[in-house]
Each structure stands twice: as structure tokens, then as C-alpha cells.
Protein backbone atom coordinates (compact mmCIF):
# COMPACT_ATOMS: atom_id res chain seq x y z
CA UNK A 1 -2.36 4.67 58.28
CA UNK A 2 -5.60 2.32 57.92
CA UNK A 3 -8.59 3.66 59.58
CA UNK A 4 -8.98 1.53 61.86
CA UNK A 5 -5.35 2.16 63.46
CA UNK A 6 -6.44 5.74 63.25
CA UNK A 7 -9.50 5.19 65.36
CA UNK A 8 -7.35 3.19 67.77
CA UNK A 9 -4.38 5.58 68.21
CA UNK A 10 -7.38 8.38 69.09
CA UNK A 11 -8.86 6.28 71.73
CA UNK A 12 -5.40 5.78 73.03
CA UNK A 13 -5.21 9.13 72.84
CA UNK A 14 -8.10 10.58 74.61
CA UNK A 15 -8.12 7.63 77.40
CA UNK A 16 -5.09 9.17 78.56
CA UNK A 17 -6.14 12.54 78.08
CA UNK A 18 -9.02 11.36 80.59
CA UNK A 19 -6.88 9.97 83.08
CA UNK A 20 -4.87 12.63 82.96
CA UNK A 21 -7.93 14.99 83.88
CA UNK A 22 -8.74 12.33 86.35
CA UNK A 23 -5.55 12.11 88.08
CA UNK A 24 -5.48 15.80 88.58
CA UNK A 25 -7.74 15.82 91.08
CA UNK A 26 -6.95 12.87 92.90
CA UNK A 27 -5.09 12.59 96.39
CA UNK A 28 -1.75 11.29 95.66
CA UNK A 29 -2.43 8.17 97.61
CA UNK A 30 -5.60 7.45 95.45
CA UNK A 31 -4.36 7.68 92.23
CA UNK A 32 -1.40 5.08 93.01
CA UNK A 33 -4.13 2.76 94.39
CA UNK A 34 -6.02 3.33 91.49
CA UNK A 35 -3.32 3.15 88.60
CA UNK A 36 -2.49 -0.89 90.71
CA UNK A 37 -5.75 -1.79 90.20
CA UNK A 38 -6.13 -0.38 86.69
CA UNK A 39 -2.69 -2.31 85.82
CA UNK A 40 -4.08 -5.92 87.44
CA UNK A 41 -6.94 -5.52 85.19
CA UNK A 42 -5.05 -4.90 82.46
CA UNK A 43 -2.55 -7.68 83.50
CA UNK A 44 -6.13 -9.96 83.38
CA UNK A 45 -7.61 -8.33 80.01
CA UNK A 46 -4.42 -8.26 77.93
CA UNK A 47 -4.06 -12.15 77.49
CA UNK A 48 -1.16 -11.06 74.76
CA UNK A 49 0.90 -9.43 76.92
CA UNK A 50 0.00 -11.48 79.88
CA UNK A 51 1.38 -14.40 77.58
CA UNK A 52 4.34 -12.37 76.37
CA UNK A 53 5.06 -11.63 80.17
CA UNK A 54 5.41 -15.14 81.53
CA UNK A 55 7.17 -16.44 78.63
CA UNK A 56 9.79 -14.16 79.02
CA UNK A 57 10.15 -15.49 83.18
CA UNK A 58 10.30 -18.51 82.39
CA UNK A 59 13.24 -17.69 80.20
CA UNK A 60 14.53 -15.11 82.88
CA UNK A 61 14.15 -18.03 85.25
CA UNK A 62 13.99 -21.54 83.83
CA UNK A 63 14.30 -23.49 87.04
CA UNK A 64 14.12 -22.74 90.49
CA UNK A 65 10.84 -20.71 89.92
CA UNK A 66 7.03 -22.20 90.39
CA UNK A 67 4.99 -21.07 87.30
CA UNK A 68 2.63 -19.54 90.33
CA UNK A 69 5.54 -17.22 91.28
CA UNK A 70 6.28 -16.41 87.95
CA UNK A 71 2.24 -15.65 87.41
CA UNK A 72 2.33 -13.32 90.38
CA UNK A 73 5.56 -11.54 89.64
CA UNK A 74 3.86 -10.97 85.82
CA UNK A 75 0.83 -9.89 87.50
CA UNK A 76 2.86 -7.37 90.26
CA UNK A 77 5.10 -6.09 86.92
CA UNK A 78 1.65 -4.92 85.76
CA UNK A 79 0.68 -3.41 88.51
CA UNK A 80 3.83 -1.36 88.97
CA UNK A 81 3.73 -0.04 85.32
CA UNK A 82 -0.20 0.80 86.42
CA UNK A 83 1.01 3.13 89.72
CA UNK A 84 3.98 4.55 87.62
CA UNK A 85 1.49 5.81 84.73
CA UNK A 86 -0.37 7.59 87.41
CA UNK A 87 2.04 8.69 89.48
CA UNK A 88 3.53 10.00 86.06
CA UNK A 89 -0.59 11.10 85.42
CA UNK A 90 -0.75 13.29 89.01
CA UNK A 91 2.40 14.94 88.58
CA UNK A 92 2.15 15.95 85.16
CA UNK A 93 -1.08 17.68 86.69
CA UNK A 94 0.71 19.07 89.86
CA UNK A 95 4.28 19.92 88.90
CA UNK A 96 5.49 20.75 92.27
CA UNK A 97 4.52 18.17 93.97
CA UNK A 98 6.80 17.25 96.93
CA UNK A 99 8.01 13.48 95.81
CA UNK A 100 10.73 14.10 97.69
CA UNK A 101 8.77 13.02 100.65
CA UNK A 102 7.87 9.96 99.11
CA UNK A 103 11.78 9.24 97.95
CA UNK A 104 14.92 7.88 99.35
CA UNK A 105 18.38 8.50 98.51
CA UNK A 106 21.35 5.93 98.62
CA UNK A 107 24.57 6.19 97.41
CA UNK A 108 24.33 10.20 96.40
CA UNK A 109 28.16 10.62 96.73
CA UNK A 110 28.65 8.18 93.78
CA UNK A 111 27.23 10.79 91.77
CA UNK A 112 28.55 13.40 92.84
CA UNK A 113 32.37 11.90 92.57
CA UNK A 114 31.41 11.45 89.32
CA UNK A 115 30.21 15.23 88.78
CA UNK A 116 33.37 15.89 90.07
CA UNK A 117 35.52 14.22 87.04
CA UNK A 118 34.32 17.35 84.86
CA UNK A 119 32.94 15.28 81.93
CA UNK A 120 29.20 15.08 82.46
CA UNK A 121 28.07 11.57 83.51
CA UNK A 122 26.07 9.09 81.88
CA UNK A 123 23.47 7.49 84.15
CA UNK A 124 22.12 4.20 83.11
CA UNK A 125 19.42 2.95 84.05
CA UNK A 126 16.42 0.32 82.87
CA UNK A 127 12.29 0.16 82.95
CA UNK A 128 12.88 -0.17 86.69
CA UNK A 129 10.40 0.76 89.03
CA UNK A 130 9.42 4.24 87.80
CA UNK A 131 11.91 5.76 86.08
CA UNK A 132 9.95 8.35 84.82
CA UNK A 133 10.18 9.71 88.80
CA UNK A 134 13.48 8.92 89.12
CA UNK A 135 14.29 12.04 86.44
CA UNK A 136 12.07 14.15 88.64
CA UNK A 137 13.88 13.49 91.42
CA UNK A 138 17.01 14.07 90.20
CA UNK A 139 16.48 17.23 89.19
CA UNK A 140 14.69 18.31 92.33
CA UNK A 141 17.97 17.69 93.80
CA UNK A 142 19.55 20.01 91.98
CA UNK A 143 21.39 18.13 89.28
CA UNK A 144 20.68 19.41 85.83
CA UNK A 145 19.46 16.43 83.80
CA UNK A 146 18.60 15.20 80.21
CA UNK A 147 17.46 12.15 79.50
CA UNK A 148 17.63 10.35 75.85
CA UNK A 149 13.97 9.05 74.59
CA UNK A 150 12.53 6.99 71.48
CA UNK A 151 9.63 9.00 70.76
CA UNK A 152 6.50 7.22 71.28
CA UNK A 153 4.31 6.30 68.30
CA UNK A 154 1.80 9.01 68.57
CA UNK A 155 3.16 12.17 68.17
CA UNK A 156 0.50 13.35 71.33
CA UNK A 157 1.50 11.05 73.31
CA UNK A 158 4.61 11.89 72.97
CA UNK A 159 4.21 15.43 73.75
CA UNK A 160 2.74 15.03 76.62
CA UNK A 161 5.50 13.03 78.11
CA UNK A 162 7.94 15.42 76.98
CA UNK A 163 5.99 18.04 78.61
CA UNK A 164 5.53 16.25 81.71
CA UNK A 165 9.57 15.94 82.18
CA UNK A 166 10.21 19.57 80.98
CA UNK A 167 7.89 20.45 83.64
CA UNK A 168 10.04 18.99 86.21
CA UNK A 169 13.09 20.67 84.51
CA UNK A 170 14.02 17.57 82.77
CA UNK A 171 15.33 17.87 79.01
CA UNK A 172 14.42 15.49 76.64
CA UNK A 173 16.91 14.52 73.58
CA UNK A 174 14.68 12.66 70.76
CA UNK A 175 16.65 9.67 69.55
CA UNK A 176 17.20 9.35 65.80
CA UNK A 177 16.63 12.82 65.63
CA UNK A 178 18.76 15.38 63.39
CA UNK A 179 20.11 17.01 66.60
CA UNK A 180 20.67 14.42 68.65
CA UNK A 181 23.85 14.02 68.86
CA UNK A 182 24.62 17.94 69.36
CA UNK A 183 22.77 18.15 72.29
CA UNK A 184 23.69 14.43 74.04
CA UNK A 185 27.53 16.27 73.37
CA UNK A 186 26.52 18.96 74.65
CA UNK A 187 25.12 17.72 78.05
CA UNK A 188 28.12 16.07 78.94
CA UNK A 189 30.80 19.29 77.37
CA UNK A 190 28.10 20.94 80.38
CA UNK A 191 28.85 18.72 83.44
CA UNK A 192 25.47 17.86 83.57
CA UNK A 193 23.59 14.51 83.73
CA UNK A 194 22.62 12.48 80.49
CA UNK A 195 20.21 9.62 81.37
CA UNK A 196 19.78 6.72 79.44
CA UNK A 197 17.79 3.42 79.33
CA UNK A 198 19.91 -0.05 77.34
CA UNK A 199 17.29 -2.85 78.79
CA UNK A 200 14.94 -2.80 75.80
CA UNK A 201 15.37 -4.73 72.24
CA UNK A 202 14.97 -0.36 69.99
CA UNK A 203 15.86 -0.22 66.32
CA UNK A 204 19.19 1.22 67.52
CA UNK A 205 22.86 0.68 66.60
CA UNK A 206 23.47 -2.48 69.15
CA UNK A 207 25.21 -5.57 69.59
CA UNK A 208 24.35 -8.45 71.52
CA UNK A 209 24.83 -9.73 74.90
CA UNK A 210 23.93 -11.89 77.80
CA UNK A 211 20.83 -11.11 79.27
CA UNK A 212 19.28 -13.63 81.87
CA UNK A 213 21.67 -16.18 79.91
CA UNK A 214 20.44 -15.42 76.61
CA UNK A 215 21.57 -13.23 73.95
CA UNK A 216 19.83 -9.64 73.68
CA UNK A 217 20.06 -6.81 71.41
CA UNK A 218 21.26 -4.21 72.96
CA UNK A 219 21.60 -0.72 72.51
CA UNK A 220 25.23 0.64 71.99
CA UNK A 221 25.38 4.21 72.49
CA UNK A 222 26.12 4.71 75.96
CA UNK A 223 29.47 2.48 75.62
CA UNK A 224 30.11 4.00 72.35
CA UNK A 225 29.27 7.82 73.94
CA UNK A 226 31.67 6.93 77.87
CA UNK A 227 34.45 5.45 75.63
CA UNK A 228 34.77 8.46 73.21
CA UNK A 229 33.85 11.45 75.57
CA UNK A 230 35.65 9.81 79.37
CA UNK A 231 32.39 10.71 80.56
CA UNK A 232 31.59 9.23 84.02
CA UNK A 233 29.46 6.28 84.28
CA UNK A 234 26.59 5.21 86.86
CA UNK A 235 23.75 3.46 87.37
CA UNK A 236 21.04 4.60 89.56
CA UNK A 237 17.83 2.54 89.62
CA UNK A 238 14.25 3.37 91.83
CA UNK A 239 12.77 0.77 93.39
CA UNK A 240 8.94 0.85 94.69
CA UNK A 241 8.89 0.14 98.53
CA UNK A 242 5.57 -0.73 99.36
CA UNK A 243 3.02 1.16 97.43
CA UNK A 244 3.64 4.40 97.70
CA UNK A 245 7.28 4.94 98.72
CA UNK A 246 10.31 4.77 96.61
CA UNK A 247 14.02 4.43 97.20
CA UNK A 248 16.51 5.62 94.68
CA UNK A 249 19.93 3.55 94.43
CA UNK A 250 23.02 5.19 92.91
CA UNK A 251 26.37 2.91 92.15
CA UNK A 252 29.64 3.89 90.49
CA UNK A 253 32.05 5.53 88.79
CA UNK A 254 32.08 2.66 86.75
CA UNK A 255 35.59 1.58 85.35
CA UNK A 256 35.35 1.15 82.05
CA UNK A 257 36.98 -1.82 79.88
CA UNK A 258 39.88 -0.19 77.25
CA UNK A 259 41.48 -2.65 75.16
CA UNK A 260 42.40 -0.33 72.72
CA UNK A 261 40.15 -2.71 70.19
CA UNK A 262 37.24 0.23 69.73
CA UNK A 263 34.55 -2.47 68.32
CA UNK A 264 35.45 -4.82 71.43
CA UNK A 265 35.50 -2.41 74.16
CA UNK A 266 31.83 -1.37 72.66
CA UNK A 267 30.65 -4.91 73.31
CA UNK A 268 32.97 -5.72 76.48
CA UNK A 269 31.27 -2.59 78.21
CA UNK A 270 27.99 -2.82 77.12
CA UNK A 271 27.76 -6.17 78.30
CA UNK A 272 29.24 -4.72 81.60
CA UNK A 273 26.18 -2.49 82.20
CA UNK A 274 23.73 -5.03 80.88
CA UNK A 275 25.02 -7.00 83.92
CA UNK A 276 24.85 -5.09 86.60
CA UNK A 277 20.79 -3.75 84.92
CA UNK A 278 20.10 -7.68 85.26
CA UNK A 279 21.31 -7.53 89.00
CA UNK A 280 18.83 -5.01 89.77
CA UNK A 281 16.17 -6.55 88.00
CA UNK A 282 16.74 -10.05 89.80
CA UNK A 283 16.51 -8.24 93.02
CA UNK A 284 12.84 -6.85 92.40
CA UNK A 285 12.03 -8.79 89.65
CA UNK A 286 8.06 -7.41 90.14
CA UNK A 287 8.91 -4.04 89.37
CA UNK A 288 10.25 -4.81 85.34
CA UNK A 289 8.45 -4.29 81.94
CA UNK A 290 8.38 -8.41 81.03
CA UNK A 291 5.31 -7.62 78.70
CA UNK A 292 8.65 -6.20 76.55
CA UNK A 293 9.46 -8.27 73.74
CA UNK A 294 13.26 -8.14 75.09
CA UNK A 295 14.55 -10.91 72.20
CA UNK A 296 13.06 -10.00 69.92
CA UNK A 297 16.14 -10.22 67.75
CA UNK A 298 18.67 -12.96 67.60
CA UNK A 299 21.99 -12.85 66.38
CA UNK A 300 23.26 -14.82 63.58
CA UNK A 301 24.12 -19.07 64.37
CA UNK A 302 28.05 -18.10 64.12
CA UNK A 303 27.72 -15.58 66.72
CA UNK A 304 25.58 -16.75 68.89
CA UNK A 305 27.53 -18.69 71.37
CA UNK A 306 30.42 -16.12 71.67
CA UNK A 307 30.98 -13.96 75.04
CA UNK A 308 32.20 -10.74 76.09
CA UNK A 309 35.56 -11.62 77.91
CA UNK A 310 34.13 -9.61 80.72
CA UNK A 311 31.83 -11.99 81.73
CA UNK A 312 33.26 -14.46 81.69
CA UNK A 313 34.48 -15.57 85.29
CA UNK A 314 32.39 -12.98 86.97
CA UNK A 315 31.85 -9.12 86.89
CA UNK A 316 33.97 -7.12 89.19
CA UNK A 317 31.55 -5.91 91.65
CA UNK A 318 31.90 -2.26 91.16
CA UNK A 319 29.40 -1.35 94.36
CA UNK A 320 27.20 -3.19 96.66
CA UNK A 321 24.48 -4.79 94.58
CA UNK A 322 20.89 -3.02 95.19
CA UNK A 323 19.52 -4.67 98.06
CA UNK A 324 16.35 -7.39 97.81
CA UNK A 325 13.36 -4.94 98.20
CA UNK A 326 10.43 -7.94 98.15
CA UNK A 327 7.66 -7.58 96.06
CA UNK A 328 6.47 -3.98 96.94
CA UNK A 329 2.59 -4.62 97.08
CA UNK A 330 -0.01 -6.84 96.34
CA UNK A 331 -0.60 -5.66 92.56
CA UNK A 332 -4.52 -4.65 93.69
């Protein structure tokens, strides 16, 4: 590593060290108003991301959309991702604090009529909201939960996010790492509750598929994991009401495509969860990560105007879709 990435990584490093510190002693209310503002100013001193932001809108939403909405979703999305870090920040500092005051909870008995199959379930989810608190939550409900992570790329930083989910009872499983697999097994052989996020563009094993109408790489794991284990499947997304408040929403048992055709049934039902991820995201559009590069990678000419059979004609609709929160704040 060059010197100067060295350098950079630190002051990564000890910024949040120093919000962490900072968070710790401030009221909960505080910290979210700060981590808004914090995330506007980045949103106005990150011109590469802001860029990368509301170019990927205006693919998201080509028409229809005023490039002054667009702007202020961007600016919103960075604003969320700001209260989320210190919400994330303030709890890492005060474990038992009660969120549960702060949280809603729809659609509970999806989950647990998929707890009651006996095969663990696999709860998919995207860079919602703040997912980060959705783990929390779940386990302060009393579900026992791990959650599958790409480690960040300081091995600090990492650390302290895995400490700051073990501390709410939340176990982490590393991706890529040598035991991976063991323990994602494991979680489901234990009835428990295996979280995982397919709405970014990782160097995982993935395959591509529609995504705001264009092709995405996506990851392939939890299709590959439901379809070999019978695992249950749901989706449970947290969406920011207001500024402070947060509503969980749970949907599912989701019935999963078998066509007996392994490599097709991979694609047909990852495609089916990208869908229903893109749902939630159109409802609160504010409260994604579009500062993600999410197509990054594009699949080769011959492929790339194929479709999963499953889309095509419409998605069953499973569940209600999440309902249309509005824009949860006014990103200062």
C-alpha cells in the first residue's frame, strides 16, 4: 500500500473513531440531527459521488422525473446514510439502547410462518433505510440472527462494525472467508435467521438481471443457498419515517421458482428477489445508497438482452408491496 493510501485509510480511521467518541455522549435525537447534516455536507463536498448519485437516477428513472427531484432525492439518500452512520455511531456506544421505541413492526407473522417451516430462513434485504438497525431489532425481538458481510477495506473498520452487531447479539459470517459456508449452513440446520443483502454490484459468484430496466450483477448465493437447503425466504426492509422513527416491513414465505434446470432456477429466482428489492426502493427512493456504482459490470453483447422468464409478464405479487413512506426528512 502507497503511503499516501496509508495516510488516508488512518484518517478514515480515526475520524470515525472520533465520531464514535462523539456520538457517545450525544442525546439520541442529536446525533441523528447531526449525522443529516454531516451527510448533506458530504452530499455537497463529494462532487464524485454526488455525480455518481444522479447518474444512476436518471438511469433508475429516465422520464417522468425533473432533474430537481432527482437532485433532492440524491441529496436526501445522503442524508439518510449520514443519520444511519450515527445512529449505528450512538448505539455502538450504548448497546442497550431501547430502539424499540423508535421502531415499528409490520408483517411479524410472515416471519414467524417461516420459522415455523424448520429450515432457518433467509431474509433479504438491500442498503435500505438502515439496515444496520434493522439486525438490532431483530434480535431484540428475540429471533437469533446472523447476517452475511463483505468485510470492509480496513481491517478496523471492520472490527468495529462487527463489534457493534455482536453487541446487539448479532453474528457476523465474513464472506469469502474459509468458514463461511460452515457457519451460513449452520444458521439455517439451527432455525435461526441468516440475513443477507443482493442490491450491490460485490466480486461475488452472480448473474445478471433487471434492475430499474437495466442489467445488474447480482449476487447469487441466496438463490443458490433457498434452492439447495428449502430454507424459507423473506424480505424485510426498514424504512426511515420522519427523522427519527423507523418502521420495519416483513413479506413472505416467498415461493420459490423450481424448474428442475439448477443454473435457471438460480437466475429465475434471483431475479425474483431483485424485483421485489426494486419495489421497495421505488417506494422511498430517498432512503437508497445511489452513490453505489450498481452497474458497474455489464454482461457480454449476446446476453444482454435475454430475461428471466419470471419477469416477464409481471411478478406474482407475493405480499402487499411496502407502502409509499414520502421522503422522510428534509436531508438538513
Amino acid at each position: 500500500m502507497r503511503t499516501g493510501q496509508r495516510l488516508i485509510r488512518n484518517v478514515i480511521v480515526w475520524g470515525v473513531a472520533a465520531l464514535r467518541s462523539g456520538a457517545g455522549i450525544l442525546p439520541w435525537n442529536a446525533g441523528v440531527a447531526l449525522g443529516g447534516r454531516l451527510g448533506a455536507w458530504a452530499f455537497a463536498l463529494l462532487p464524485s459521488a454526488r455525480r455518481r448519485a444522479l447518474t444512476h437516477l436518471i438511469t433508475a428513472f429516465p422520464s417522468g422525473m425533473s432533474d430537481a427531484a432527482r437532485r433532492r432525492i440524491a441529496r436526501l439518500s445522503f442524508a439518510n446514510l449520514g443519520r444511519s452512520l450515527f445512529e449505528l455511531l450512538m448505539l455502538s456506544s450504548h448497546p442497550r439502547t431501547p430502539i424499540e421505541r423508535l421502531c415499528t413492526v409490520e408483517g411479524e407473522d410472515c416471519l414467524k410462518t417461516a420459522l415455523a417451516v424448520g429450515r432457518g430462513v433467509i431474509f433479504l434485504t438491500g442498503h435500505l433505510g438502515n439496515w444496520e438497525l434493522m439486525a438490532a431489532l431483530v434480535t431484540r425481538r428475540g429471533y437469533p440472527a446472523s447476517v452475511v458481510a463483505t468485510p470492509l477495506y480496513d481491517p478496523r473498520l471492520d472490527r468495529l462494525l462487527i463489534d457493534a452487531r455482536t453487541a446487539q447479539g448479532v453474528h457476523t459470517i465474513s464472506r469469502g472467508s474459509p468458514s463461511a459456508a460452515k457457519h451460513l449452513l449452520s444458521c439455517l440446520r439451527r432455525n435461526a435467521i441468516l440475513g443477507m443483502l443482493i442490491d450491490q454490484d460485490t466480486d461475488v459468484e452472480g448473474v445478471f438481471v433487471p434492475f430499474f430496466g437495466r442489467l445488474a450483477h447480482t449476487p447469487a448465493g441466496a438463490a443458490t443457498l433457498a434452492l439447495k437447503t428449502g430454507a424459507a425466504v423473506v424480505f424485510g426492509f426498514i424504512l426511515r419515517e420522519g427523522v427519527h422513527r423507523h418502521r420495519l416491513v416483513i413479506r413472505g414465505p416467498v415461493e420459490l421458482i423450481r424448474t428442475g434446470d439448477h443454473t435457471r432456477d438460480v437466475s429465475e429466482n434471483t431475479a425474483l428477489f431483485t424485483h421485489e428489492i426494486e419495489r421497495a426502493i421505488r417506494a422511498c427512493p430517498e432512503q437508497w445508497v445511489w452513490m453505489h456504482n450498481r452497474w458497474k459490470r455489464q454482461p457480454p453483447a449476446h446476453e444482454a438482452g435475454k430475461e428471466p422468464l419470471s419477469l416477464r409478464g409481471g411478478v406474482p405479487d407475493f405480499n402487499a408491496a411496502p407502502a409509499q413512506t414520502g421522503t422522510g426528512g428534509s436531508g438538513s
